[in-house]
PDB file of N, CA and C in Angstrom:
ATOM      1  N   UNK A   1       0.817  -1.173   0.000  1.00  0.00           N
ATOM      2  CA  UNK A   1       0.000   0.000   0.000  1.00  0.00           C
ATOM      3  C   UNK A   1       0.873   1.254   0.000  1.00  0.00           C
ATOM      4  N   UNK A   2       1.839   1.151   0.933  1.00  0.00           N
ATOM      5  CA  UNK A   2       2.755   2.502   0.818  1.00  0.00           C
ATOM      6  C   UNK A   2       3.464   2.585  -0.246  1.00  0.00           C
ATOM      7  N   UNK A   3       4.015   1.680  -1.074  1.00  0.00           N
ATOM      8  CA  UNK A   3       4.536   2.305  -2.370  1.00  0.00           C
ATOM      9  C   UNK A   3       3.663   2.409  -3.447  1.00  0.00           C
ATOM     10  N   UNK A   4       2.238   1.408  -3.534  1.00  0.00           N
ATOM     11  CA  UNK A   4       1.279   2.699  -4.293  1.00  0.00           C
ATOM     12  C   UNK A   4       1.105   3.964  -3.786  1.00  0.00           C
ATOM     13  N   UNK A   5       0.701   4.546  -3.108  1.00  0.00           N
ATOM     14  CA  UNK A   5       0.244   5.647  -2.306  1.00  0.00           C
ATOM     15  C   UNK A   5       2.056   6.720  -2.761  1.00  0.00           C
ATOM     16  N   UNK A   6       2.445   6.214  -2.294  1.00  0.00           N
ATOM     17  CA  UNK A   6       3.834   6.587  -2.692  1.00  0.00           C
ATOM     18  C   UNK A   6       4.353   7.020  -4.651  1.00  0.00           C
ATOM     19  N   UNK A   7       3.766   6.005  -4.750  1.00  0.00           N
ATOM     20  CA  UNK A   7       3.882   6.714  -6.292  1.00  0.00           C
ATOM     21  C   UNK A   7       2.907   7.600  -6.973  1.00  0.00           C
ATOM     22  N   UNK A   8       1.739   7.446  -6.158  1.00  0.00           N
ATOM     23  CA  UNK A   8       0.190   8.441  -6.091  1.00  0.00           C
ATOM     24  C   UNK A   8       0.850   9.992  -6.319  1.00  0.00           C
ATOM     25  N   UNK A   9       1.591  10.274  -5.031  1.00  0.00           N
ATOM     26  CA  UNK A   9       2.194  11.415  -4.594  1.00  0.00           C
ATOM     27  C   UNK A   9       3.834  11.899  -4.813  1.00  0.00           C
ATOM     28  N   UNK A  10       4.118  10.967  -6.094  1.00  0.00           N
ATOM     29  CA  UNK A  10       5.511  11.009  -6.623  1.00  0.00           C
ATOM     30  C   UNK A  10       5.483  12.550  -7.157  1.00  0.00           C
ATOM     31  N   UNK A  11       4.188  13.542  -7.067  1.00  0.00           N
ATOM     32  CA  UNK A  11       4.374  14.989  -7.844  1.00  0.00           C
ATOM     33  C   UNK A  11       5.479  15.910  -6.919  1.00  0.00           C
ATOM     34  N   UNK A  12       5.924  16.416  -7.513  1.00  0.00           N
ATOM     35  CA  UNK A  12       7.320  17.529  -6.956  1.00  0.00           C
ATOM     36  C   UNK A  12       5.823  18.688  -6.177  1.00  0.00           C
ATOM     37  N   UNK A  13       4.590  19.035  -6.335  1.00  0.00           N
ATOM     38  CA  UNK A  13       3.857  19.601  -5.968  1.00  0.00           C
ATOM     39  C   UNK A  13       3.888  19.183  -4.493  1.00  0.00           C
ATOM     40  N   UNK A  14       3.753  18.222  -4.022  1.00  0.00           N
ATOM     41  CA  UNK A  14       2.731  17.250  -2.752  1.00  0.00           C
ATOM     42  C   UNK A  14       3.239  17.840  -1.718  1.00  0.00           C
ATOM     43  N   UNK A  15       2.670  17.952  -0.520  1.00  0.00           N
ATOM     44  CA  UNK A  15       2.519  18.573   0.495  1.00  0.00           C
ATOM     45  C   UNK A  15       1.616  18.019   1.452  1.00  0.00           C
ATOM     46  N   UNK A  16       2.583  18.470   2.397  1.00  0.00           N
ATOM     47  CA  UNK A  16       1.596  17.108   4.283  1.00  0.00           C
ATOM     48  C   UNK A  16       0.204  17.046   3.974  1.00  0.00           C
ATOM     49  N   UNK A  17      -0.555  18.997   3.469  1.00  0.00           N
ATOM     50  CA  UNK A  17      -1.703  18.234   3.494  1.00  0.00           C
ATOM     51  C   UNK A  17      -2.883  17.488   2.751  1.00  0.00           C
ATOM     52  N   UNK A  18      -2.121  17.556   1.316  1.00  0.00           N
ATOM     53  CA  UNK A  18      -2.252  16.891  -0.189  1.00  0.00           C
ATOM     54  C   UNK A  18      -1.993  15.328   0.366  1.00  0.00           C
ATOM     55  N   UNK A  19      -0.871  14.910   1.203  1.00  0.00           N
ATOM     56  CA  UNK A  19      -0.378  13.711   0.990  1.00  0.00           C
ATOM     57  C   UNK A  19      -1.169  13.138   2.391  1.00  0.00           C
ATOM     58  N   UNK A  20      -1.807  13.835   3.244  1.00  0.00           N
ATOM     59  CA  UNK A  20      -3.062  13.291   4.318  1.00  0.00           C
ATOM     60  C   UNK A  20      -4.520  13.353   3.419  1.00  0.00           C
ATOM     61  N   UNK A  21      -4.459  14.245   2.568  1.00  0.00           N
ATOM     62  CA  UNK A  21      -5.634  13.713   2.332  1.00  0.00           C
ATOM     63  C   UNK A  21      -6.171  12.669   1.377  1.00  0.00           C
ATOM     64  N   UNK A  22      -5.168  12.643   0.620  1.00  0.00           N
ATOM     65  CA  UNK A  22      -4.664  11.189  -0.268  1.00  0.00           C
ATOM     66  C   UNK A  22      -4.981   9.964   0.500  1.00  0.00           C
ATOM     67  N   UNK A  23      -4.114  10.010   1.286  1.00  0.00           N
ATOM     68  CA  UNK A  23      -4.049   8.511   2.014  1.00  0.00           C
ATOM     69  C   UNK A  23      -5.224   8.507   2.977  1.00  0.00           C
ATOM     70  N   UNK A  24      -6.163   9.770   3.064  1.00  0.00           N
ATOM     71  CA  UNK A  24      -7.530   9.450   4.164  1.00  0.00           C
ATOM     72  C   UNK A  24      -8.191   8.900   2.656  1.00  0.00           C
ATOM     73  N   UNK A  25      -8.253   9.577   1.408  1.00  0.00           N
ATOM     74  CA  UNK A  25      -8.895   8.819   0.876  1.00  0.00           C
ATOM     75  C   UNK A  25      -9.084   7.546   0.253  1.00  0.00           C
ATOM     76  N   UNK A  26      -7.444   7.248   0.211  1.00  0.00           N
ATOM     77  CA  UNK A  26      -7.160   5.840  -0.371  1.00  0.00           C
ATOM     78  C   UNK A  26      -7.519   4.857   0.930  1.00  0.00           C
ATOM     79  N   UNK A  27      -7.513   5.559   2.289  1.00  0.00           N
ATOM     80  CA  UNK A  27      -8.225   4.605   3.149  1.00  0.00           C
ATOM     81  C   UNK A  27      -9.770   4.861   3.164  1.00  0.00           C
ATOM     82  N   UNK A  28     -10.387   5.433   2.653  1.00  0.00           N
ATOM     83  CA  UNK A  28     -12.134   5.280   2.864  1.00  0.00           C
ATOM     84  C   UNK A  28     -11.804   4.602   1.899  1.00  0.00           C
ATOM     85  N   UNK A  29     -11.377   4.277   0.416  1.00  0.00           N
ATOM     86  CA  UNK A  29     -11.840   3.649  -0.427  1.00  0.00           C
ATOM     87  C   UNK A  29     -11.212   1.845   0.151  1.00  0.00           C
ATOM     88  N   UNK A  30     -10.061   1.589   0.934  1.00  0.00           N
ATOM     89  CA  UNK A  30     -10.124   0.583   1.566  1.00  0.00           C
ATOM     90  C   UNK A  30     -11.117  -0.040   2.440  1.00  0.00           C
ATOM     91  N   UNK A  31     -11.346   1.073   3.280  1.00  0.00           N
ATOM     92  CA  UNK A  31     -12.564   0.517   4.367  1.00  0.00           C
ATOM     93  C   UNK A  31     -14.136   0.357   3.275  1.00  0.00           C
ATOM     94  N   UNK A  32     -14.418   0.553   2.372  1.00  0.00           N
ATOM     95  CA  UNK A  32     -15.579   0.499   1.874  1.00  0.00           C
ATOM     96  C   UNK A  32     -15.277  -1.364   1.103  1.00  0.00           C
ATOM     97  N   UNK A  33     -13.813  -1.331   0.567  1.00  0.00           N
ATOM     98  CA  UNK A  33     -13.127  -2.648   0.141  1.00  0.00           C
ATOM     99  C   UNK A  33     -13.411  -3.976   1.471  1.00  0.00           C
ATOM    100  N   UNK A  34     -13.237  -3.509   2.089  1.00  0.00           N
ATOM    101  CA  UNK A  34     -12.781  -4.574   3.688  1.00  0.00           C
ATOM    102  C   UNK A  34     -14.268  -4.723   3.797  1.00  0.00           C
ATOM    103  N   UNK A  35     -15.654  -3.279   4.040  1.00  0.00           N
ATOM    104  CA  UNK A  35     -16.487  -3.894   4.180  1.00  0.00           C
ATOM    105  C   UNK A  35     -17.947  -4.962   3.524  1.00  0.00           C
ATOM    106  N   UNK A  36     -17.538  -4.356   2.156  1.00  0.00           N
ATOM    107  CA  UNK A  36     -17.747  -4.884   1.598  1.00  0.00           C
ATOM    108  C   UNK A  36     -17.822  -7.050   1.615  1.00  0.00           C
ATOM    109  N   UNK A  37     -16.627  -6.719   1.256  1.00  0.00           N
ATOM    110  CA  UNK A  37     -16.319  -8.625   1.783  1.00  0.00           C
ATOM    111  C   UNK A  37     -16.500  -8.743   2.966  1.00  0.00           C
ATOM    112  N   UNK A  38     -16.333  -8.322   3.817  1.00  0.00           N
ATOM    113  CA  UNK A  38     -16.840  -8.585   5.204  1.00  0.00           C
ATOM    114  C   UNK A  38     -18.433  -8.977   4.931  1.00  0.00           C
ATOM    115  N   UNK A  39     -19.216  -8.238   4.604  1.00  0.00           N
ATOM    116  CA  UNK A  39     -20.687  -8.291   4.696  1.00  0.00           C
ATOM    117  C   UNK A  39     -21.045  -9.530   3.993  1.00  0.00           C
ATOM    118  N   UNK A  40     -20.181 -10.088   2.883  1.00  0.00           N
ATOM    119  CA  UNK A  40     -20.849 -10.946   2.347  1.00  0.00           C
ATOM    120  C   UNK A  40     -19.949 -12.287   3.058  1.00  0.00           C
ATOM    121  N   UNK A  41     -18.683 -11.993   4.133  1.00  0.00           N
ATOM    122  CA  UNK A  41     -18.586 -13.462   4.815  1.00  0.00           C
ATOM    123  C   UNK A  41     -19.632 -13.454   6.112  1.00  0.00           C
ATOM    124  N   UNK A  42     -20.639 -12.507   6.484  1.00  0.00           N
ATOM    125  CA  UNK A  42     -21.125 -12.433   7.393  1.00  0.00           C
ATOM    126  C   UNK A  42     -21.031 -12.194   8.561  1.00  0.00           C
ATOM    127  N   UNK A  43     -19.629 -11.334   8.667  1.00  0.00           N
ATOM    128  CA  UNK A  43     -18.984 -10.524  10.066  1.00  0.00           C
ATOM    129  C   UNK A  43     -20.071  -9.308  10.189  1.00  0.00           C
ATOM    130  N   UNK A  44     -19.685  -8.957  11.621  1.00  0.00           N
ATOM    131  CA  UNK A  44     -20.178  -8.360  12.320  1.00  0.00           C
ATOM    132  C   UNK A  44     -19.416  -6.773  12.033  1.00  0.00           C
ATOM    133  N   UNK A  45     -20.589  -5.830  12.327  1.00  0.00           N
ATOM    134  CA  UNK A  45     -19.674  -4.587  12.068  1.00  0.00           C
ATOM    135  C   UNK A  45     -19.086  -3.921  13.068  1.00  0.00           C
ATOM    136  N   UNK A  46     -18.505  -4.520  13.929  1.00  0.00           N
ATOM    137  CA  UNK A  46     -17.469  -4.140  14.765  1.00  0.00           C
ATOM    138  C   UNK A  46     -16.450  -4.607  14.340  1.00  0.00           C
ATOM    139  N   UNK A  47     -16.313  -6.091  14.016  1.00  0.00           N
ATOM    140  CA  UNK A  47     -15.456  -6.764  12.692  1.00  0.00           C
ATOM    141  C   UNK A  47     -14.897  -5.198  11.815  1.00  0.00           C
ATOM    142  N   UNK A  48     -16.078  -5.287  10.704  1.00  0.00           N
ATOM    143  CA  UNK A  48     -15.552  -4.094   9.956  1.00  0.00           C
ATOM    144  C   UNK A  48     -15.298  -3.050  10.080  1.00  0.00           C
ATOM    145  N   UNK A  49     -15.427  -1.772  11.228  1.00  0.00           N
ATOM    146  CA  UNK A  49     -15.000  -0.864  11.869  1.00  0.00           C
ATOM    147  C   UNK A  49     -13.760  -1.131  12.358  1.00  0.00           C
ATOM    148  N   UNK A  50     -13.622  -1.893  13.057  1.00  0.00           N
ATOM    149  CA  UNK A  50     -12.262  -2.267  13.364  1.00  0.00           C
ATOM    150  C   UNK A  50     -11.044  -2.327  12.554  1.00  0.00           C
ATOM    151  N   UNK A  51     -10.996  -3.385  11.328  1.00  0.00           N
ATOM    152  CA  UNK A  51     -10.646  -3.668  10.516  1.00  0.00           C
ATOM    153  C   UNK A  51     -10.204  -2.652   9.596  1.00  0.00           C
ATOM    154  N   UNK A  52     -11.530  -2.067   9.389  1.00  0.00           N
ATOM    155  CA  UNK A  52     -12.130  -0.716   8.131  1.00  0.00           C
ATOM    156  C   UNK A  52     -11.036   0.280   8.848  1.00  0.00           C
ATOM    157  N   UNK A  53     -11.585   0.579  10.121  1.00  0.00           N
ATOM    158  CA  UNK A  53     -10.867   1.895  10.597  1.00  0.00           C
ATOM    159  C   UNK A  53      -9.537   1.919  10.611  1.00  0.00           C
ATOM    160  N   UNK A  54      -9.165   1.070  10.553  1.00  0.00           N
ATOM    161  CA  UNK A  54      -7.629   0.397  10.821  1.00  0.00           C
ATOM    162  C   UNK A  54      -6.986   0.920   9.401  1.00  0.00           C
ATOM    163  N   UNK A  55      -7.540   0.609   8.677  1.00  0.00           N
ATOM    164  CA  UNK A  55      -6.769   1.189   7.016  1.00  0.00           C
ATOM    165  C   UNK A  55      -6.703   2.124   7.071  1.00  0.00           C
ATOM    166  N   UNK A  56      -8.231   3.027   7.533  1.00  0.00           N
ATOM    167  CA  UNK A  56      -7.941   4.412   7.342  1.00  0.00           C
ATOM    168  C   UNK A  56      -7.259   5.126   7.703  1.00  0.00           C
ATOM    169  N   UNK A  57      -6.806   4.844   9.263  1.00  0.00           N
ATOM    170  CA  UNK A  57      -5.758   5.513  10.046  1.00  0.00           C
ATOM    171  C   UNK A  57      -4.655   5.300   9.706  1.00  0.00           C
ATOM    172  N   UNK A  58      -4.242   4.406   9.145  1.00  0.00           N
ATOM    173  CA  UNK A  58      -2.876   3.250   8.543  1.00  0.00           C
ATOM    174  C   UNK A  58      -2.725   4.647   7.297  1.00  0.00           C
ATOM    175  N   UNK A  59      -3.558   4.319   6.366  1.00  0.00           N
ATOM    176  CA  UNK A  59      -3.121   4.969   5.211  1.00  0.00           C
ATOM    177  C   UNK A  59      -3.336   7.101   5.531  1.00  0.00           C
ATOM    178  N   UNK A  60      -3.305   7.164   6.287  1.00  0.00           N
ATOM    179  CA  UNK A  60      -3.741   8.573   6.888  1.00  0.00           C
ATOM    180  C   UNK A  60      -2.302   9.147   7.313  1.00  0.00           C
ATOM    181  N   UNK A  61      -1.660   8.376   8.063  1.00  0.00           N
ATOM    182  CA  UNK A  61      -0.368   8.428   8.557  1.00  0.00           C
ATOM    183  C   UNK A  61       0.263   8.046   7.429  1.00  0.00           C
ATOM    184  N   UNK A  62       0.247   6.967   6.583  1.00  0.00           N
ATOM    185  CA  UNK A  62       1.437   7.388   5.834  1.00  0.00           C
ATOM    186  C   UNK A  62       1.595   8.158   4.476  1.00  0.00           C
ATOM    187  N   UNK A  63      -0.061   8.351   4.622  1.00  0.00           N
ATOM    188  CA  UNK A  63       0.285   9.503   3.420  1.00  0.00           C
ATOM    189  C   UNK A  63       0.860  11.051   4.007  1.00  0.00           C
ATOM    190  N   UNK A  64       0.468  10.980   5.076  1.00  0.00           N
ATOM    191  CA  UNK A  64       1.199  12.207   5.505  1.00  0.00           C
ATOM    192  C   UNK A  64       2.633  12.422   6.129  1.00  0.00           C
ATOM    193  N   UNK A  65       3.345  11.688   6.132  1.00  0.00           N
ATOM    194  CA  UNK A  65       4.816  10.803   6.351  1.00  0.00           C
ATOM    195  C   UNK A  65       5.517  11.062   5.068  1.00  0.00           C
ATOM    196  N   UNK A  66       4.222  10.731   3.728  1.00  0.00           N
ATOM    197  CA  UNK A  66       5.094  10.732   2.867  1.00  0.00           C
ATOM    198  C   UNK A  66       5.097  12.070   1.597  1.00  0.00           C
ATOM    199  N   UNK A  67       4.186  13.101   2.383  1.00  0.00           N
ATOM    200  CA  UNK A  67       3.836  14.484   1.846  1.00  0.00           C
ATOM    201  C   UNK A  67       4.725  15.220   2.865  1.00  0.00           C
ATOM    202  N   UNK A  68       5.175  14.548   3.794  1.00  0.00           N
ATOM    203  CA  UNK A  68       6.281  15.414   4.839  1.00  0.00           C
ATOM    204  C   UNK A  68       7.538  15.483   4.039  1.00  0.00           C
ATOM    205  N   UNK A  69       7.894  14.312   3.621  1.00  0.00           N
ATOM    206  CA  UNK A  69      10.055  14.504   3.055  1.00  0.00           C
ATOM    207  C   UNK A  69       9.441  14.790   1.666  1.00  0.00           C
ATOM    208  N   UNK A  70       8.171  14.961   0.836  1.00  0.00           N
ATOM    209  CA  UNK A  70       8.019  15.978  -0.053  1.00  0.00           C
ATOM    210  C   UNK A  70       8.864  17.072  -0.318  1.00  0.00           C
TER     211      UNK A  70
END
């Protein structure tokens, strides 16, 4: 995930808060991924919040990690 996201934000432009909001969105579009299949193995949505939220924060931090040495 970090070296897609990473090559997302390969622009000489990118900036902390270009490269947070990147990676909040490449994590909603994960957590909608996770819940998705989740729903159809029949987990629970604390399951997928958990899980879900977990990307988002994951990819939140490192898109902004990687809009920092921008």
């Amino acid at each position: 995930m970090t070296v897609n996201l990473a090559a997302f934000l390969a622009n000489a432009k990118t900036d902390v808060a270009w490269g947070t909001t990147a990676g909040f969105m490449a994590g909603v579009w994960t957590f909608f991924a996770i819940a998705t299949a989740s729903l159809f193995e029949l987990k629970t949505w604390r399951y997928i919040y958990i899980n879900g939220g977990y990307s988002v924060v994951l990819l939140t931090i490192i898109g902004t990690i990687l809009g920092a040495k921008r």
